[in-house]
N, C-alpha and C. Protein backbone atom coordinates (compact mmCIF):
# COMPACT_ATOMS: atom_id res chain seq x y z
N UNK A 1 37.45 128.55 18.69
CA UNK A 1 38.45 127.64 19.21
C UNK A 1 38.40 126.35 18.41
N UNK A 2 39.24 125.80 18.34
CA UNK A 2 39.62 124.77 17.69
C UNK A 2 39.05 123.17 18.28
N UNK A 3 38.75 121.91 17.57
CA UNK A 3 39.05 120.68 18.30
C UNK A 3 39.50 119.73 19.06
N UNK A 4 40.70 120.81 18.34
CA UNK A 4 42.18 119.86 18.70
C UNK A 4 42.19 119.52 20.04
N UNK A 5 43.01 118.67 20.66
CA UNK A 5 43.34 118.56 22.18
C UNK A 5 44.66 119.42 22.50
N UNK A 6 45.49 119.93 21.74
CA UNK A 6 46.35 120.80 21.73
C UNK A 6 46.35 122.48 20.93
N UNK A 7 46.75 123.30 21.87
CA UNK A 7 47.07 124.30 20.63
C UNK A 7 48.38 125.45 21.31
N UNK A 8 48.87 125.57 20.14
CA UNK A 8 49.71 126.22 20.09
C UNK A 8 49.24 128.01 20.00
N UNK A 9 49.88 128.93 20.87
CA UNK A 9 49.22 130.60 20.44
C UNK A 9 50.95 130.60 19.80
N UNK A 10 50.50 131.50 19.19
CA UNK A 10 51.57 132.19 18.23
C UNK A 10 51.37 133.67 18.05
N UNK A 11 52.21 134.51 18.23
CA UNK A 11 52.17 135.96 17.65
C UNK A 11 52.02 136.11 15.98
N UNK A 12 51.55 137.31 15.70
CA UNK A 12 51.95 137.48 14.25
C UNK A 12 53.30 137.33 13.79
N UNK A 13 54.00 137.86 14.62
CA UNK A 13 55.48 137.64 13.87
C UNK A 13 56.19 136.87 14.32
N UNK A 14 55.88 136.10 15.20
CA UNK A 14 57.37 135.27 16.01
C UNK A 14 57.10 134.05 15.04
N UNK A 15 58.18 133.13 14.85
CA UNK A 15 58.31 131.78 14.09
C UNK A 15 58.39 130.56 14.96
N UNK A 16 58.01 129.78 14.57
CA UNK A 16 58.50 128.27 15.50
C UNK A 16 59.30 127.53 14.37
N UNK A 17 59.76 126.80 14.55
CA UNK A 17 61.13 126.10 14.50
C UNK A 17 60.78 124.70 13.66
N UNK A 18 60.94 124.15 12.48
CA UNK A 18 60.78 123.06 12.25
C UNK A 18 60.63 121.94 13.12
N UNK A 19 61.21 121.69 14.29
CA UNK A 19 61.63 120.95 15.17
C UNK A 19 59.73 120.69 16.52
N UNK A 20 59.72 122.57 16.14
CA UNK A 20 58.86 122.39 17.08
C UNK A 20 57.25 121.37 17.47
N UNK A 21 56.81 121.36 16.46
CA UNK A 21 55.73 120.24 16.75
C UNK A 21 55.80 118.96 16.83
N UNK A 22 57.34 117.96 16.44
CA UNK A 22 57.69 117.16 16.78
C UNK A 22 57.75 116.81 18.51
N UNK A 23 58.78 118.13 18.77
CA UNK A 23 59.28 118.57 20.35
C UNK A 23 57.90 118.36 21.52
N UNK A 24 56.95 119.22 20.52
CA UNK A 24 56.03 119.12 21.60
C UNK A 24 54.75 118.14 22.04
N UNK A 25 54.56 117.67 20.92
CA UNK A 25 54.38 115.99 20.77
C UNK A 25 55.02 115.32 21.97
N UNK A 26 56.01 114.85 21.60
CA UNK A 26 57.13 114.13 22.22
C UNK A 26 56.87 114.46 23.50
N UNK A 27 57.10 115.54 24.42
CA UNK A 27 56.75 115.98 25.19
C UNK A 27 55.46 115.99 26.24
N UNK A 28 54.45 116.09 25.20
CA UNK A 28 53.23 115.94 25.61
C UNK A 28 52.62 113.80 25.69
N UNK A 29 53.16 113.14 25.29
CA UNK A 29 53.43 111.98 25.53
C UNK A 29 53.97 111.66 26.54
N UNK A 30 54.95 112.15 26.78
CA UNK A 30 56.51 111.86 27.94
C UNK A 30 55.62 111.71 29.03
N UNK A 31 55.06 113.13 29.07
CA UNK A 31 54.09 113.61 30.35
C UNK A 31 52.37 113.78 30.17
N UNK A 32 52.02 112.62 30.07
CA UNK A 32 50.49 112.99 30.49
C UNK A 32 49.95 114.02 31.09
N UNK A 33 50.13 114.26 31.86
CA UNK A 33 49.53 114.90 32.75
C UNK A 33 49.44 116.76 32.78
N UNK A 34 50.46 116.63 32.31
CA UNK A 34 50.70 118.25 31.74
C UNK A 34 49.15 118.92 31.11
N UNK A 35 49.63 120.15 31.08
CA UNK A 35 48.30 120.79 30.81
C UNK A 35 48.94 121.91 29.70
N UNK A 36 50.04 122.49 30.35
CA UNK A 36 50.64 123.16 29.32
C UNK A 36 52.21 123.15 28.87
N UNK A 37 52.59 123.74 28.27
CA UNK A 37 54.54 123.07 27.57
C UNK A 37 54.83 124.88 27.38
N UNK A 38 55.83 125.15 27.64
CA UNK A 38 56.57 126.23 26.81
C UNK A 38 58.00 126.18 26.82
N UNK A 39 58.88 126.24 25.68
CA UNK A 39 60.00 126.17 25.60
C UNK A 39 60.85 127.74 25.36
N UNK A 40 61.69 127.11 25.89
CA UNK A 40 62.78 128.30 25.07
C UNK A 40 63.10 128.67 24.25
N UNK A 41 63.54 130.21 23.46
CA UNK A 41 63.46 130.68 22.51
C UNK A 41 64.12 131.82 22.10
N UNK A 42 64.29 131.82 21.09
CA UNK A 42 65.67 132.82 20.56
C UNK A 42 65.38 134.10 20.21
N UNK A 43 65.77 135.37 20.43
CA UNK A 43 64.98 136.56 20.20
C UNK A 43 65.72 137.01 18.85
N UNK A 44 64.59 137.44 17.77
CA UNK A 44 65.42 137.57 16.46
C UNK A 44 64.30 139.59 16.06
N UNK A 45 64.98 139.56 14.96
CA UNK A 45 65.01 141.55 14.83
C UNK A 45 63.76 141.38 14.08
N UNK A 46 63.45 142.76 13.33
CA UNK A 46 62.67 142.65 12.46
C UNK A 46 62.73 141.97 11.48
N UNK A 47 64.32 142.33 11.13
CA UNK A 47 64.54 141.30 9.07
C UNK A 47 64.55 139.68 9.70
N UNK A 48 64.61 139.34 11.02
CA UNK A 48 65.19 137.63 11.39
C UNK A 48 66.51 137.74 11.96
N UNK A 49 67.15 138.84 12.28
CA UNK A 49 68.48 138.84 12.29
C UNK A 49 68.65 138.34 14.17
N UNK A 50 69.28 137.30 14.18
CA UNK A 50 69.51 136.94 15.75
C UNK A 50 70.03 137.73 16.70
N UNK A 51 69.14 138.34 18.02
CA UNK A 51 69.75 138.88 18.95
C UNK A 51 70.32 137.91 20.11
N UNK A 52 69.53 136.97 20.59
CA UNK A 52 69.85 135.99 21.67
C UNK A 52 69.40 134.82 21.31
N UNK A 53 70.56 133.97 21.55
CA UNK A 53 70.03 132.62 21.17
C UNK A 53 69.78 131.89 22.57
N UNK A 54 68.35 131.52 22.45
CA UNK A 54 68.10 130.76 24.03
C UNK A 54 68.90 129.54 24.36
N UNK A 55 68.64 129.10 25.85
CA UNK A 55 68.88 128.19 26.58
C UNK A 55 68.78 126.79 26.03
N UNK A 56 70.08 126.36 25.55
CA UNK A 56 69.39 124.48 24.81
C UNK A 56 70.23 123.32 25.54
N UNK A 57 69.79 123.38 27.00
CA UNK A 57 70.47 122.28 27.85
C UNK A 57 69.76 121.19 27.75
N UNK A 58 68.25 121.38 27.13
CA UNK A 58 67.06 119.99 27.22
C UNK A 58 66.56 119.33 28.35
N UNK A 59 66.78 120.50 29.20
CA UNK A 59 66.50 119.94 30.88
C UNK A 59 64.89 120.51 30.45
N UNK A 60 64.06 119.24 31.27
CA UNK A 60 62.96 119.15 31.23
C UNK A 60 62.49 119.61 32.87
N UNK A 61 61.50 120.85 33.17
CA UNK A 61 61.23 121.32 34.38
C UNK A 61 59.28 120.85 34.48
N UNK A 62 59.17 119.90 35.29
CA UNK A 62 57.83 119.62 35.60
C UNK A 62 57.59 120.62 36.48
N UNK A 63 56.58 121.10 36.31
CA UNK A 63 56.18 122.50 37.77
C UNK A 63 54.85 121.35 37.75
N UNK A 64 54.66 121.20 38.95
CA UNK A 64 53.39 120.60 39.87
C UNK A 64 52.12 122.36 39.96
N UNK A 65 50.76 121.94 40.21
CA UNK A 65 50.41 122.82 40.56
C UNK A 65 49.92 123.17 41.77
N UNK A 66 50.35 124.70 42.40
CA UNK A 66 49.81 125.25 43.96
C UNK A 66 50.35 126.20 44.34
N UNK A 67 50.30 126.46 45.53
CA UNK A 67 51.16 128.10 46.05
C UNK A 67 52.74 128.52 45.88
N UNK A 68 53.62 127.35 46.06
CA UNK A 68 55.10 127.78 45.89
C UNK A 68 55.08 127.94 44.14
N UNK A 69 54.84 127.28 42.90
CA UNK A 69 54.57 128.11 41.54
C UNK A 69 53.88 128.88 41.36
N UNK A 70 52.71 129.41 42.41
CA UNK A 70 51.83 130.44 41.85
C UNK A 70 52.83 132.23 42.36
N UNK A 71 53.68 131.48 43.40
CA UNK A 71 54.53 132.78 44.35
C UNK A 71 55.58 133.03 43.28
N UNK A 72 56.10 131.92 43.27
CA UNK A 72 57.46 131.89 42.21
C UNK A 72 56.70 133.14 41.28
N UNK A 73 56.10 132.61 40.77
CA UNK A 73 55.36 133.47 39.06
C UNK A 73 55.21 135.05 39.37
N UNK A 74 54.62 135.13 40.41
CA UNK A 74 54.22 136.31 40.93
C UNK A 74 55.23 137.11 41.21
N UNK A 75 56.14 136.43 41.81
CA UNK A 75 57.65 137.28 42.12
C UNK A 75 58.40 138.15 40.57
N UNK A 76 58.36 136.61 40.02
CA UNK A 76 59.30 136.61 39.14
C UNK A 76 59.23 137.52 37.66
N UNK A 77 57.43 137.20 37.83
CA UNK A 77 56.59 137.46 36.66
C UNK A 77 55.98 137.04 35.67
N UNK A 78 55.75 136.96 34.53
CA UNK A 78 55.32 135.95 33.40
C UNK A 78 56.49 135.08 33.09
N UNK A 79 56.95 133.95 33.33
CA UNK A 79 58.00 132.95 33.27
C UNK A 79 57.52 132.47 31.91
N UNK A 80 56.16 132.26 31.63
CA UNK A 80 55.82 131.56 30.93
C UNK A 80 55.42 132.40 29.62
N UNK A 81 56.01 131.69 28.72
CA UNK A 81 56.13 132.30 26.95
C UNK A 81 54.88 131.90 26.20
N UNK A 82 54.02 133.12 26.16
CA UNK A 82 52.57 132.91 25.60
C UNK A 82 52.72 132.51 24.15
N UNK A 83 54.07 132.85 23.36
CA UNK A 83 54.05 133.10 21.94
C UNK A 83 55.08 131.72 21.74
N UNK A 84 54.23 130.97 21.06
CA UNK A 84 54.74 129.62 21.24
C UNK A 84 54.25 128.30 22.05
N UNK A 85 53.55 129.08 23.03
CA UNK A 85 53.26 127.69 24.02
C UNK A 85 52.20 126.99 23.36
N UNK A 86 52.17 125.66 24.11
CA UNK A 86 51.63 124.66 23.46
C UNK A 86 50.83 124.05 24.48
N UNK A 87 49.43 124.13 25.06
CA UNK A 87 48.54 124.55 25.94
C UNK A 87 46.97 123.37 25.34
N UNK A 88 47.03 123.05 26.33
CA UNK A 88 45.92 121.35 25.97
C UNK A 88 44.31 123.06 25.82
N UNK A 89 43.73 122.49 25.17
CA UNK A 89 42.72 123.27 24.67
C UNK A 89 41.74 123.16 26.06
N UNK A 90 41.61 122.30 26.80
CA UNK A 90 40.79 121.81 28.08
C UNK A 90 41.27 123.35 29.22
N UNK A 91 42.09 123.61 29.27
CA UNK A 91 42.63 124.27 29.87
C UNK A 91 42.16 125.62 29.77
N UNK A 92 42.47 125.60 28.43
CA UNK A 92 42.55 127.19 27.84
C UNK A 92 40.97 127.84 28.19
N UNK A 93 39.93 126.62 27.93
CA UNK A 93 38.50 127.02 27.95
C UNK A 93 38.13 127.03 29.24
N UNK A 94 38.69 125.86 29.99
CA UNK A 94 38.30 125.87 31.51
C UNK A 94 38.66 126.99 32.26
N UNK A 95 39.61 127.61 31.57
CA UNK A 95 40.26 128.89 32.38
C UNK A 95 40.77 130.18 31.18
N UNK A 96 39.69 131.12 30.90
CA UNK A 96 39.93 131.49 29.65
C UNK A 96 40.35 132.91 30.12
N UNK A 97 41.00 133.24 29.34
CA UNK A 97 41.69 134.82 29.42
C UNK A 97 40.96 136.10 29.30
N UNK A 98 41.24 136.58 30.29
CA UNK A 98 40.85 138.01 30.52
C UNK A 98 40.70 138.98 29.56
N UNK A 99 39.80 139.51 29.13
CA UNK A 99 39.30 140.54 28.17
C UNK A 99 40.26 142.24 28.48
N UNK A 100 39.64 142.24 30.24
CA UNK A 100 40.13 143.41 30.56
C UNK A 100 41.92 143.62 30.39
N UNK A 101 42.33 142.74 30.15
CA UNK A 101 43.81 142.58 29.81
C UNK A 101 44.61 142.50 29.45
N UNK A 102 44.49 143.04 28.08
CA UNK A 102 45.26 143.47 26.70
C UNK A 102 46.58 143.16 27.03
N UNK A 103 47.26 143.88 27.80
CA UNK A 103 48.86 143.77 28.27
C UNK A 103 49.43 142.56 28.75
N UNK A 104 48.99 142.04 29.88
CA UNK A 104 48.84 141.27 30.77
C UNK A 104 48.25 140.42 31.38
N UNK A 105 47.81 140.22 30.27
CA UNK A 105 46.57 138.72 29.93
C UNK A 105 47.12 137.69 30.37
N UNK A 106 48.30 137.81 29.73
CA UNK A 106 49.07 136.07 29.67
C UNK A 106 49.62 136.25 31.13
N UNK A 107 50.23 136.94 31.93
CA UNK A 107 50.60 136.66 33.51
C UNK A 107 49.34 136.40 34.13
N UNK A 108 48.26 137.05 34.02
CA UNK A 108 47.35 137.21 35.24
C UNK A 108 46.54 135.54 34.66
N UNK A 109 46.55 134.95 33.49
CA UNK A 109 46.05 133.25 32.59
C UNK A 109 47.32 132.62 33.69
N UNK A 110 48.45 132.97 33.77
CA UNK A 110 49.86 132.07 34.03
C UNK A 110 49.30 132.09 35.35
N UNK A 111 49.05 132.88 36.24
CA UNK A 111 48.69 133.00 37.68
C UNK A 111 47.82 132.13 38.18
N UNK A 112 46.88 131.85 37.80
CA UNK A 112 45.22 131.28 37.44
C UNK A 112 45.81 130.21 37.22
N UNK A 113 46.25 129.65 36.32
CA UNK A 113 46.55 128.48 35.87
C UNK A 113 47.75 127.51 36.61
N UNK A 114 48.50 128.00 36.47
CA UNK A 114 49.30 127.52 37.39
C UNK A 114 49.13 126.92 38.83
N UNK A 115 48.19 127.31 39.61
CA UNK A 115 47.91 126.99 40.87
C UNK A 115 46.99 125.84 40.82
N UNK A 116 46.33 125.53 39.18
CA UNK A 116 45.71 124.28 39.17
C UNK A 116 46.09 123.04 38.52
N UNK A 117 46.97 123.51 37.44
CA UNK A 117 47.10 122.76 36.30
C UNK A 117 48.93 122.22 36.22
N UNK A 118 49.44 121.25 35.87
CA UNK A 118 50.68 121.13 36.19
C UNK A 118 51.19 121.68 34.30
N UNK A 119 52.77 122.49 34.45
CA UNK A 119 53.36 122.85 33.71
C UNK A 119 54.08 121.84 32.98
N UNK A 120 54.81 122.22 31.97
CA UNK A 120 56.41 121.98 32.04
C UNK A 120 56.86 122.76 30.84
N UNK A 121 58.36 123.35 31.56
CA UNK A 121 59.38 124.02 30.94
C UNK A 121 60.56 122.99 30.49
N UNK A 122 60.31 123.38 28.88
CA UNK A 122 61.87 122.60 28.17
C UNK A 122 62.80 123.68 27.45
N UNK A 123 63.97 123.41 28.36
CA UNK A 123 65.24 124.11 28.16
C UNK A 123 65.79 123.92 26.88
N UNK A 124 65.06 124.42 25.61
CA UNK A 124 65.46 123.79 24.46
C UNK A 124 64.73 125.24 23.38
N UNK A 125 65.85 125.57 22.49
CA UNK A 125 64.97 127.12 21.94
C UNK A 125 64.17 126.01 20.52
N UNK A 126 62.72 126.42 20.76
CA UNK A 126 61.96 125.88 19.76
C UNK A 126 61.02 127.46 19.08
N UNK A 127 61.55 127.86 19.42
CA UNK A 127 60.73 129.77 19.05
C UNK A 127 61.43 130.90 18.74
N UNK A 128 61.24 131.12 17.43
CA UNK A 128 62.08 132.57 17.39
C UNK A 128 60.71 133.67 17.85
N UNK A 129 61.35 134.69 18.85
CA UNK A 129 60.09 135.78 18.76
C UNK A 129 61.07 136.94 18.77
N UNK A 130 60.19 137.85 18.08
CA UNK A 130 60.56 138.98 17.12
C UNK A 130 60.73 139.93 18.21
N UNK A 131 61.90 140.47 18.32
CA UNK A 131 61.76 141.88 19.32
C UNK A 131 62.13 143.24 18.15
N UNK A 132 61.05 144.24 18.22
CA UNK A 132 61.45 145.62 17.33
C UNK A 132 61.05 146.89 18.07
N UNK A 133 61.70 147.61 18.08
CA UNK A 133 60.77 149.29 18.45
C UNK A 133 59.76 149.60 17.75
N UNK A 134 59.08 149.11 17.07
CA UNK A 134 57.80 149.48 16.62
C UNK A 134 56.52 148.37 16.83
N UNK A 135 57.08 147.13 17.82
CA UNK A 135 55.66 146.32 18.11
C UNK A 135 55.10 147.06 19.61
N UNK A 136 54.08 146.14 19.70
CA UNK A 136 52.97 147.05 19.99
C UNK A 136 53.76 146.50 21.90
N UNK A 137 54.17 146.00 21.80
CA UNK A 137 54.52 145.31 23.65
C UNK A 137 55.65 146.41 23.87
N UNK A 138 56.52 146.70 22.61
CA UNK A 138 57.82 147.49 23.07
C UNK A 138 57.10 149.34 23.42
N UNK A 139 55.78 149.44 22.75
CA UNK A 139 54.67 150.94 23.07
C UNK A 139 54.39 150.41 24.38
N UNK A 140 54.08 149.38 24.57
CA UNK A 140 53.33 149.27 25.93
C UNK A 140 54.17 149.53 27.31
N UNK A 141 55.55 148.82 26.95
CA UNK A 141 56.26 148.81 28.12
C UNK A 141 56.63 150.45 28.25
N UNK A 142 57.30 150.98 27.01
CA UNK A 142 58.02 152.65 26.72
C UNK A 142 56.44 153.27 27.61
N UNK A 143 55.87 153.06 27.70
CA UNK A 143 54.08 154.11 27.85
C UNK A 143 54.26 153.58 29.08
N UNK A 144 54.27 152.44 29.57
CA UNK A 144 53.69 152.03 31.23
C UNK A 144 52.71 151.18 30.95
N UNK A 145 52.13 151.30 30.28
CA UNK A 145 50.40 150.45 30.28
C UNK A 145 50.76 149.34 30.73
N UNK A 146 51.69 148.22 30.16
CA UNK A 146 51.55 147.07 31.04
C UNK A 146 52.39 146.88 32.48
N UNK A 147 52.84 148.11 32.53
CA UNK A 147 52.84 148.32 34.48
C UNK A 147 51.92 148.32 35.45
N UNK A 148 50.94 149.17 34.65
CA UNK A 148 49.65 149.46 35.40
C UNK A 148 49.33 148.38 35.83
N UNK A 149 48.73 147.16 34.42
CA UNK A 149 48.77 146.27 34.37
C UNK A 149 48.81 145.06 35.10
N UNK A 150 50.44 145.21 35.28
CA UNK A 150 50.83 144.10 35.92
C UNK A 150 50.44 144.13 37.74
N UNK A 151 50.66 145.82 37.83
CA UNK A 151 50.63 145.85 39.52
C UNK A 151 48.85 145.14 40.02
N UNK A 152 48.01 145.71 38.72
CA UNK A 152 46.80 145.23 39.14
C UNK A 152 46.71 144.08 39.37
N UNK A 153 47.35 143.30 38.39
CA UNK A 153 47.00 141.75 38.58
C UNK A 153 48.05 141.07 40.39
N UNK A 154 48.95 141.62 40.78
CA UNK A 154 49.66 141.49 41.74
C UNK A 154 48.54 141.86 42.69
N UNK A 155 48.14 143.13 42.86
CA UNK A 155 47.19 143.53 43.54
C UNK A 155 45.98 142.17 43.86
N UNK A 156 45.52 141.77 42.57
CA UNK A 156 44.56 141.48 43.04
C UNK A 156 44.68 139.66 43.36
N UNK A 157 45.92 139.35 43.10
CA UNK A 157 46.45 137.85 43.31
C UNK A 157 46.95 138.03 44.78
N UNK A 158 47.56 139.32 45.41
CA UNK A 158 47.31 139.30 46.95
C UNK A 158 46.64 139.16 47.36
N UNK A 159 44.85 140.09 47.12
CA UNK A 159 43.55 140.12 47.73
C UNK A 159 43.44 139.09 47.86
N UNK A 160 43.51 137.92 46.81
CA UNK A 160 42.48 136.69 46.75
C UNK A 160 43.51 135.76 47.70
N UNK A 161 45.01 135.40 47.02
CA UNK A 161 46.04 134.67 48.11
C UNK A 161 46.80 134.99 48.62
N UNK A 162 46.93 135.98 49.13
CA UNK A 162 47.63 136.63 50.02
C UNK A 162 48.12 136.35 51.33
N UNK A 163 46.95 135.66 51.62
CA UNK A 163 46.80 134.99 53.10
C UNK A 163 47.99 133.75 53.09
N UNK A 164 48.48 133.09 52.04
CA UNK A 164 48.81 132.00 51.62
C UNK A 164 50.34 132.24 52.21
N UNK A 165 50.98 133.14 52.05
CA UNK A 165 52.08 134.15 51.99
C UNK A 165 52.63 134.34 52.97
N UNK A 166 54.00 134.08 53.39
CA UNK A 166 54.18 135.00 54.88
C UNK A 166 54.93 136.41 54.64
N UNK A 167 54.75 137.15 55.68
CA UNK A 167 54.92 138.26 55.51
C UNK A 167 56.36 138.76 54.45
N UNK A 168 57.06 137.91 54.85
CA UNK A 168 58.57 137.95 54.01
C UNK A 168 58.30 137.52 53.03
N UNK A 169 57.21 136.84 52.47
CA UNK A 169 57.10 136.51 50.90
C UNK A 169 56.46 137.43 50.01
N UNK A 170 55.51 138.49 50.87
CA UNK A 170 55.05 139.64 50.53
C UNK A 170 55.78 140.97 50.29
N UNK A 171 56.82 140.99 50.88
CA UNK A 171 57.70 141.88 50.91
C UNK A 171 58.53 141.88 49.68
N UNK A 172 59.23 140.40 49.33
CA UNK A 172 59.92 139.99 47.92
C UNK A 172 59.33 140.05 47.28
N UNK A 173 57.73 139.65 47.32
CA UNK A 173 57.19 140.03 45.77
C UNK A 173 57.19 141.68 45.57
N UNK A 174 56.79 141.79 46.43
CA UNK A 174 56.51 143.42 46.02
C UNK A 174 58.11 144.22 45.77
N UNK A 175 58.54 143.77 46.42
CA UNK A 175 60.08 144.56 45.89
C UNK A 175 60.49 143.89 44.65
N UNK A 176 60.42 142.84 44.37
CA UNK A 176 60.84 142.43 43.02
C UNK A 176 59.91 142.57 42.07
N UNK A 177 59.09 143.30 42.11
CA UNK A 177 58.25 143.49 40.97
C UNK A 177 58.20 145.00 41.08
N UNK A 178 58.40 145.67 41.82
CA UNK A 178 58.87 147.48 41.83
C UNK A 178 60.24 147.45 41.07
N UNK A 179 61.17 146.61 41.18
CA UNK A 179 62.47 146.53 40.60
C UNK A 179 62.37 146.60 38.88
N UNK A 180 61.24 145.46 38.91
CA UNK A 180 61.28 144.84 37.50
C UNK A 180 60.53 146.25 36.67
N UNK A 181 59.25 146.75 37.51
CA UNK A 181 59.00 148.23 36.79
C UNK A 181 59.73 148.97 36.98
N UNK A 182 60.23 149.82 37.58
CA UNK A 182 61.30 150.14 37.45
C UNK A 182 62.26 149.88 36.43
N UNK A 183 62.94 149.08 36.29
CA UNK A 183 63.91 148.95 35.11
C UNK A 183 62.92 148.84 33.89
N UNK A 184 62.08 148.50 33.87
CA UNK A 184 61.26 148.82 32.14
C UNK A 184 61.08 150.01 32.11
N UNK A 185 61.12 150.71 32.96
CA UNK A 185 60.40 152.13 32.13
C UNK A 185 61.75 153.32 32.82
N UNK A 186 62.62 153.02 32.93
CA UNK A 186 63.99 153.68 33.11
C UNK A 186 65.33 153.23 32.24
């Protein structure tokens, strides 16, 4: 691990944006207090060729940390963009990522983290990341593995806060995350 008080994860292939270490600077100034930053980002092919160009309204989303972002996440899923984010190094070590979790590392880190550490999301594409049929996330999802995955980490973010939850919040997560498998692997 690095010195720095910041670091950025990056995939092998996804790009960041000239713009971006200015952005997140800037950002990380604005807001003290933050722990981690991830922005929006444009999904490009193998050669670079643009499929979706993200969200660039520049609305700045502070997430506080505790149970209504740790539910949100859980519902929703990994909100948060591992490839690109820009994550105070204090963090990363105080709360370090799961070995057993190849797939789904970065939701079950987002889960964990979130309930302690305050966010923020900027509505601004500072990331190209590479989508192809031959990376290793597009095997994972086609196979299931990070279904398995994901239900475990749901599983075991009920065991521990579950209690936190009312019964109707248990019900939406679990149906919206049967939905979301579901449509990946159909």
């Amino acid at each position: 691990m690095t010195d720095a008080e910041w670091v950025c994860i990056l995939m092998q292939d996804d790009r960041l944006k000239s713009t971006y270490l200015e952005q997140m600077i800037n950002l990380a100034t604005k807001y003290p207090t933050v722990q981690a930053i991830w922005a929006t980002e444009d999904i490009i092919g193998e050669a670079g060729e643009v499929f979706r160009i993200g969200k660039a309204t520049r609305r700045e989303e502070l997430i506080q940390p505790g149970t209504a972002p740790w539910a949100s996440a859980l519902r929703r899923g990994c909100i948060w963009t591992i490839s690109g984010s820009f994550t105070r190094r204090s963090l990363l070590t105080s709360i370090p990522f799961r070995g057993d979790l190849p797939h789904c590392g970065d939701f079950e880190w987002l889960l964990r983290a979130i309930r302690q550490a305050p966010f923020l999301y900027f509505e601004c594409s500072l990331i190209e990341l590479r989508q192809h049929a031959e990376q290793a996330s597009a095997f994972n999802l086609r196979s299931g593995r990070d279904v398995e995955e994901s239900y475990q980490v749901v599983k075991e973010n009920l065991a521990v806060y579950g209690h936190e939850l009312s019964r109707a919040d248990w019900l939406r997560i679990c149906s919206k995350r049967s939905r979301v498998a579901l449509g990946s692997r159909y």
